[in-house]
Protein backbone atom coordinates (compact mmCIF):
# COMPACT_ATOMS: atom_id res chain seq x y z
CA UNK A 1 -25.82 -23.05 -5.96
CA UNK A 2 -22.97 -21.13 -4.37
CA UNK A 3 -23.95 -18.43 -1.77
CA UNK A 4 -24.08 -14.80 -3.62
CA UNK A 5 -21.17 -12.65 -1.97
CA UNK A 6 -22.08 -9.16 -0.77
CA UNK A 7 -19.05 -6.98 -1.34
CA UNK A 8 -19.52 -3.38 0.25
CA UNK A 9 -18.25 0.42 -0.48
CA UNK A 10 -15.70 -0.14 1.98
CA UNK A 11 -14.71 -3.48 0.33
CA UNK A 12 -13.95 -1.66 -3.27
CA UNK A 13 -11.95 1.33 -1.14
CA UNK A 14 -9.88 -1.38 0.50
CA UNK A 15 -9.82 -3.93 -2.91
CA UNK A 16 -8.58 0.11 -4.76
CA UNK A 17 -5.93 0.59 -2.08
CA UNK A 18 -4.61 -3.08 -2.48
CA UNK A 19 -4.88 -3.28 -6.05
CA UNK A 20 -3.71 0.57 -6.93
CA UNK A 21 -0.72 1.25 -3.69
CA UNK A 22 -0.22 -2.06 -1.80
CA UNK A 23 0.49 -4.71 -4.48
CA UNK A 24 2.79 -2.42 -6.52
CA UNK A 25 4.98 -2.99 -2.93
CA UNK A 26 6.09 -6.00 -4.30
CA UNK A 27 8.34 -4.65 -7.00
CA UNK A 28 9.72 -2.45 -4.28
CA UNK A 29 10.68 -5.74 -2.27
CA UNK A 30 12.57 -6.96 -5.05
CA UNK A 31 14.75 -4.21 -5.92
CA UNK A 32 15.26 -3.37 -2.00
CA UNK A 33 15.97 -6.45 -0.62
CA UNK A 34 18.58 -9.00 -2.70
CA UNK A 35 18.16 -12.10 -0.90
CA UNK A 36 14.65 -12.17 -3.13
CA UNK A 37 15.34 -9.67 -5.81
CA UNK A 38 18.43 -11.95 -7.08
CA UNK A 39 16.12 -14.67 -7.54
CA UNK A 40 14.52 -13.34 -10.67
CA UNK A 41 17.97 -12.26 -12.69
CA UNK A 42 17.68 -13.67 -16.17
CA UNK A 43 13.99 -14.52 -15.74
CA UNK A 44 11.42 -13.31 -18.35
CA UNK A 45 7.51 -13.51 -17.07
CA UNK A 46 4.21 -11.98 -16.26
CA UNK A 47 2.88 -12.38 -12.92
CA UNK A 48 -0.53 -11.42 -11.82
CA UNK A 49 -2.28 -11.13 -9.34
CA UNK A 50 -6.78 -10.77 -9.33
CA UNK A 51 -10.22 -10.76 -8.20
CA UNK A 52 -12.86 -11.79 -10.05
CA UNK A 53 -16.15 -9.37 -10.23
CA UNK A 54 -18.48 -8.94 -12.27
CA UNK A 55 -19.25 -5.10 -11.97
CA UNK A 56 -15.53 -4.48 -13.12
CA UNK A 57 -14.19 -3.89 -16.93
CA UNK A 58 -13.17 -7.28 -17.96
CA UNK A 59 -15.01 -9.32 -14.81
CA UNK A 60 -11.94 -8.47 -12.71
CA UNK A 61 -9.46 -6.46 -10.66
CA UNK A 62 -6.27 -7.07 -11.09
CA UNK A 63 -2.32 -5.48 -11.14
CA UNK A 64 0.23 -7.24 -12.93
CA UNK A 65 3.95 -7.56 -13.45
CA UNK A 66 6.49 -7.86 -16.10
CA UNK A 67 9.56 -9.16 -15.31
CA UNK A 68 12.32 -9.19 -17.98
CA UNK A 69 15.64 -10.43 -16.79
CA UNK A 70 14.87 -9.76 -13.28
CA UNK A 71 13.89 -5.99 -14.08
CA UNK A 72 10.20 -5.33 -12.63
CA UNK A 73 7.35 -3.30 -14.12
CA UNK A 74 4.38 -2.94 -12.07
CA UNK A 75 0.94 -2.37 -14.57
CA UNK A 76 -1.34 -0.88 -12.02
CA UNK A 77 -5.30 -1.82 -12.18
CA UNK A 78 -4.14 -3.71 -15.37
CA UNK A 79 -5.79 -7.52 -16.67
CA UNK A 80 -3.17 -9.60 -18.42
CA UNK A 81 -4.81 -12.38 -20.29
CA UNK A 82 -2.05 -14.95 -20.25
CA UNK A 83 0.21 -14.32 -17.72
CA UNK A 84 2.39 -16.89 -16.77
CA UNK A 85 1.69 -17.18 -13.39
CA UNK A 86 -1.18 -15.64 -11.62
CA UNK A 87 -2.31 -15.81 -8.34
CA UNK A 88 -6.62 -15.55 -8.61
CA UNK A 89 -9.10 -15.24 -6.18
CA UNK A 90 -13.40 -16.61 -6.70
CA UNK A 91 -14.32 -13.30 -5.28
CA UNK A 92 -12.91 -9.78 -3.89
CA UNK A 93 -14.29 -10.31 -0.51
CA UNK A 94 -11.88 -13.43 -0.35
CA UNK A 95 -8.88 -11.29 -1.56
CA UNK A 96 -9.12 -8.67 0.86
CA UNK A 97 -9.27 -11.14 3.41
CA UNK A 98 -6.33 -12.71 2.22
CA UNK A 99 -4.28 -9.54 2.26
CA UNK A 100 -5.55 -8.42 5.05
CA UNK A 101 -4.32 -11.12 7.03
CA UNK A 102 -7.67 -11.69 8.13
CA UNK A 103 -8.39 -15.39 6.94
CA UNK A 104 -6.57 -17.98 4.45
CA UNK A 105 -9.16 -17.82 1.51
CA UNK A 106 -6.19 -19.17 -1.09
CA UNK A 107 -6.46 -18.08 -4.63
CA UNK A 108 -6.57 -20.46 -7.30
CA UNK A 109 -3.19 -20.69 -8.55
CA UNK A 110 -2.26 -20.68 -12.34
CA UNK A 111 1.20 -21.61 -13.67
CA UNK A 112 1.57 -23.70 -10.96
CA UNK A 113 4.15 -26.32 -12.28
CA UNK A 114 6.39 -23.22 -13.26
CA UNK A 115 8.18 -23.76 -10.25
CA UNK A 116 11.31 -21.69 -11.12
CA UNK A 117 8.86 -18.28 -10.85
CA UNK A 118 6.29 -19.34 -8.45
CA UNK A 119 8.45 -20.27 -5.57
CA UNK A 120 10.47 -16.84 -5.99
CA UNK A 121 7.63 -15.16 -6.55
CA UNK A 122 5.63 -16.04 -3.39
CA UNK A 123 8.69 -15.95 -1.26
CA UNK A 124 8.78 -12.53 -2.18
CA UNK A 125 5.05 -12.27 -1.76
CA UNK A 126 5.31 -13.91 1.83
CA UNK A 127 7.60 -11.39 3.39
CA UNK A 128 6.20 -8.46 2.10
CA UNK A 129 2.58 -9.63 3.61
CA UNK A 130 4.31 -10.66 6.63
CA UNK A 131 5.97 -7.55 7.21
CA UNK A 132 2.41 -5.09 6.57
CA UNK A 133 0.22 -7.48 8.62
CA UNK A 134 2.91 -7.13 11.58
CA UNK A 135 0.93 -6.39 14.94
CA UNK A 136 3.92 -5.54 15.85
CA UNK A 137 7.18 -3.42 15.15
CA UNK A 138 10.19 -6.09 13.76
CA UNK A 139 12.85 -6.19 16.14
CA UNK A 140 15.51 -6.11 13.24
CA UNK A 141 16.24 -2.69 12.80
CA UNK A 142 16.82 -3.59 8.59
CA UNK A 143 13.27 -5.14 8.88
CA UNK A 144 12.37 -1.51 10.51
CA UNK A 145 13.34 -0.04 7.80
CA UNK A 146 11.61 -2.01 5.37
CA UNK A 147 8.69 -1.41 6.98
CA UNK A 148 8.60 2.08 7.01
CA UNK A 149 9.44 2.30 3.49
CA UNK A 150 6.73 0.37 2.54
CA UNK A 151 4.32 2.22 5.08
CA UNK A 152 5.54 5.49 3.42
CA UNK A 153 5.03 4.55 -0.32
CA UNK A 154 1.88 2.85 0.69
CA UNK A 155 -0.37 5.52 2.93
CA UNK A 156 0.19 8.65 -0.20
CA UNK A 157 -0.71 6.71 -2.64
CA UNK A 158 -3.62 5.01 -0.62
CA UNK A 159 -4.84 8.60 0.14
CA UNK A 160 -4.79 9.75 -3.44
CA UNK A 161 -6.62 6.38 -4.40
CA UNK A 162 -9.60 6.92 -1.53
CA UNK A 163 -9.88 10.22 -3.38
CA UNK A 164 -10.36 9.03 -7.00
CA UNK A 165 -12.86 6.69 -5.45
CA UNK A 166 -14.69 10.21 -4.12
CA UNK A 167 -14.32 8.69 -0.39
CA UNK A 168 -16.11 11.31 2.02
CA UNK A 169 -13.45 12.13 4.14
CA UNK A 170 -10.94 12.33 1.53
CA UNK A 171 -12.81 14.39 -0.59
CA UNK A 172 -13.88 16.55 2.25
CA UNK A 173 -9.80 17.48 2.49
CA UNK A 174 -9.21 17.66 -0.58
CA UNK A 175 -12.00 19.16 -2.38
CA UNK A 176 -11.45 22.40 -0.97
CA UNK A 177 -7.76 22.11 -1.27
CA UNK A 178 -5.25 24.97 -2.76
CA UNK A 179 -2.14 23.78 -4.29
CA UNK A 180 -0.98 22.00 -1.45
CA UNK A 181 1.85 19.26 -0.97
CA UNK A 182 1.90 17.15 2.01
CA UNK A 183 5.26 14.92 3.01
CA UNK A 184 5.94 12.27 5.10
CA UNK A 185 9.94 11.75 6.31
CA UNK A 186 12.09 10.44 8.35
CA UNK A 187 15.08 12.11 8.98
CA UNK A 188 17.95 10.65 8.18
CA UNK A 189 17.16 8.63 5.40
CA UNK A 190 16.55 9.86 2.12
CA UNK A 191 14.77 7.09 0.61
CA UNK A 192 12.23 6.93 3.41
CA UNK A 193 10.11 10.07 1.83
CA UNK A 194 6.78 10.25 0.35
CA UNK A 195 3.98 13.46 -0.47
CA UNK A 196 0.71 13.48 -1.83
CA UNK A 197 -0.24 16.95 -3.69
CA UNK A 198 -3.37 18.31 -3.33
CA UNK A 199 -5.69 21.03 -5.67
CA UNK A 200 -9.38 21.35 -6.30
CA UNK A 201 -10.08 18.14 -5.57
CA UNK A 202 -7.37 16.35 -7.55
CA UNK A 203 -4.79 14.32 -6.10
CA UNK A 204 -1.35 13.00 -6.70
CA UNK A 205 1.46 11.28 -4.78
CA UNK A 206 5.14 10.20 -5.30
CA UNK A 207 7.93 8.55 -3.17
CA UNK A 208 10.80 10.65 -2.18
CA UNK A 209 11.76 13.69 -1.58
CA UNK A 210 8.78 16.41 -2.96
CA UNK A 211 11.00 18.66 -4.93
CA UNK A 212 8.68 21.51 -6.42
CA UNK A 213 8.50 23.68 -3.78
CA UNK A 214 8.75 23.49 0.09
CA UNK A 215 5.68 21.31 1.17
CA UNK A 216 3.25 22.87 3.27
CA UNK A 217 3.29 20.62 5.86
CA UNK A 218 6.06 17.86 6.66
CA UNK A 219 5.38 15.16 9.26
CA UNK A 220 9.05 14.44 10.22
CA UNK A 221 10.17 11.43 12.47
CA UNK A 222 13.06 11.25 14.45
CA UNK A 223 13.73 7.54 13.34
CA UNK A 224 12.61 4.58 12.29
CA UNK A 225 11.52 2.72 14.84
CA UNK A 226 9.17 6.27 16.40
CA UNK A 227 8.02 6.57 13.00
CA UNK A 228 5.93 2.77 13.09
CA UNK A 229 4.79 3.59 16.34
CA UNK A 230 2.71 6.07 14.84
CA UNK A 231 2.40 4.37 11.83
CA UNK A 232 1.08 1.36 13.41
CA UNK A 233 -0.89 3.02 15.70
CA UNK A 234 0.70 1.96 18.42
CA UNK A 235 1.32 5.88 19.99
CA UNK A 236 -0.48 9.14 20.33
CA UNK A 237 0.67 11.53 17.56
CA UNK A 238 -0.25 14.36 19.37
CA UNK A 239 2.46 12.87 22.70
CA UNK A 240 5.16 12.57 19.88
CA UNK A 241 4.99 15.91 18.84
CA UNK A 242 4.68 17.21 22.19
CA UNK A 243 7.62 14.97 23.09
CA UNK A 244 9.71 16.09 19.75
CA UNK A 245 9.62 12.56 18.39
CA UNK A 246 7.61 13.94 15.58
CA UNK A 247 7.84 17.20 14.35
CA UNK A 248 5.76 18.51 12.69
CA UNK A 249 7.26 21.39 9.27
CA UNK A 250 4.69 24.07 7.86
CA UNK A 251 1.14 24.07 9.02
CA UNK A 252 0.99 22.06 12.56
CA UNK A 253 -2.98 23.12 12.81
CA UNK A 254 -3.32 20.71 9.43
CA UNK A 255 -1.15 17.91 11.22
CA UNK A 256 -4.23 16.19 12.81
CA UNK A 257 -6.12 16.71 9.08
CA UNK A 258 -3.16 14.30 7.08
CA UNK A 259 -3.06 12.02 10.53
CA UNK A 260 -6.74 11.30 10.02
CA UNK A 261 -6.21 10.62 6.06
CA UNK A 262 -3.75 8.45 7.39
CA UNK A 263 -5.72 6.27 9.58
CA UNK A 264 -8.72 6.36 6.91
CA UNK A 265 -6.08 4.41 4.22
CA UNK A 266 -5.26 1.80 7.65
CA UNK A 267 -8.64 1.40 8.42
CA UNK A 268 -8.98 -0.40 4.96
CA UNK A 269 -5.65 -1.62 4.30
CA UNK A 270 -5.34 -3.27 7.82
CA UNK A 271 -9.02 -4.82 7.06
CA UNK A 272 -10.51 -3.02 10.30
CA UNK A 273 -13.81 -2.24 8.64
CA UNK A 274 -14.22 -6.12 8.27
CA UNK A 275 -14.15 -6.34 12.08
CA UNK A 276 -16.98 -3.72 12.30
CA UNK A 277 -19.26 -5.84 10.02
CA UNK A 278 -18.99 -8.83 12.26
């Protein structure tokens, strides 16, 4: 009889941030980088990717693709019943594992002899989960700024995710939230911007530049390679500002409130919770 898996709160926050912000990343790997985005031109599929549990609609989680002739659309939190290659794990506790670079649990592979979208596919797969499992910044300053991209589309949307799940801390910001917008940049680069919009306890986030109105507080860094230091937590945010290698636009007293939404969507994504349990 196979051993009953346990899976936690903290196991469906991280298994909503994966499934709902940090799988979605893969689309954004394709169209960014052409080495694997190429790959798929003239290619017509479904991809998925899941975790079976019981407690969820349909006995899963799961976020799919469909790819027609190379062109991705991402179907957040969505079951495909025949996709044509899917990537499925026994249990969510082994898929947050997987993605957290925490263990090799593999997933049980289906479409497996459609070699023409499976190797592309997990190439693709492979580089962005070695990038976001990094201990370390890249040394290729184009690898930088993949990085950071995917950093910045990932932690807003993580955020707003945490809060639909009614995390404590989230819901402690945003609960008692105005009309507030909240942006992450770094200057210089247009397409490394993201926000996340706050109001009565609601949430939403985008990637870009937040065009509304002037956000109330911007968390600007100097460049790439200062932003991951932060972003990996490899620096103390408070010595950057004081330094000027992150400034901080709007509000500075509510700079330490978004850094500490920040490190609540790491703490899951980066699987540090998992250590805790030990």
């Amino acid at each position: 009889m196979a051993k009953e898996v346990k899976i936690t709160q903290s196991d469906l926050y991280a298994a909503r941030i994966f499934f709902y912000a940090a799988i979605p990343l893969l689309k954004v790997i394709c169209e960014s980088e052409p080495k694997f985005g190429d790959k798929f031109i003239g290619k017509n599929f479904v991809f998925q990717i899941s975790a079976l549990y019981d407690k969820a609609e349909g006995g899963k989680f799961a976020t799919h693709f469909v790819v027609e002739d190379g062109k991705w659309t991402t179907h957040v939190g969505a079951i495909h019943e025949k996709p044509d290659v899917e990537f499925e794990f026994s249990d969510l506790k082994k898929f947050i594992i997987f993605f957290t670079g925490k263990g090799m649990p593999l997933p049980k592979i289906k479409g497996i002899l459609k070699l023409g979208i499976l190797v592309p596919v997990l190439m693709a797969l492979l580089r962005m989960a070695g990038l976001m499992q990094a201990k370390d910044k890249p040394e290729k300053f184009e690898d930088q700024i993949m990085l950071c991209k995917l950093y910045l589309y990932l932690i807003p949307n993580g955020m707003s995710q945490l809060n639909k799940l009614g995390h404590p801390d989230v819901k402690a910001v945003t609960g008692i939230s105005p009309d507030r917008a909240y942006a992450l940049i770094i200057e210089g680069y247009p397409e490394l911007q993201s926000w996340i919009r706050m109001k009565a306890g609601k949430t939403m986030s985008g990637r870009g530049e937040y065009k509304r109105c002037k956000p109330f507080l911007a968390m600007k860094f100097k460049n790439p390679s200062l932003a991951l230091d932060i972003l990996m937590s490899k620096a103390d945010m408070v010595q950057y500002i004081r330094e000027e290698n992150l400034f901080v636009d709007g509000a500075p007293e509510f700079g330490g409130t978004v850094g500490n939404l920040m490190f609540t969507v790491a703490y899951y994504a980066l699987g540090t919770y998992l250590d805790e349990e030990k």
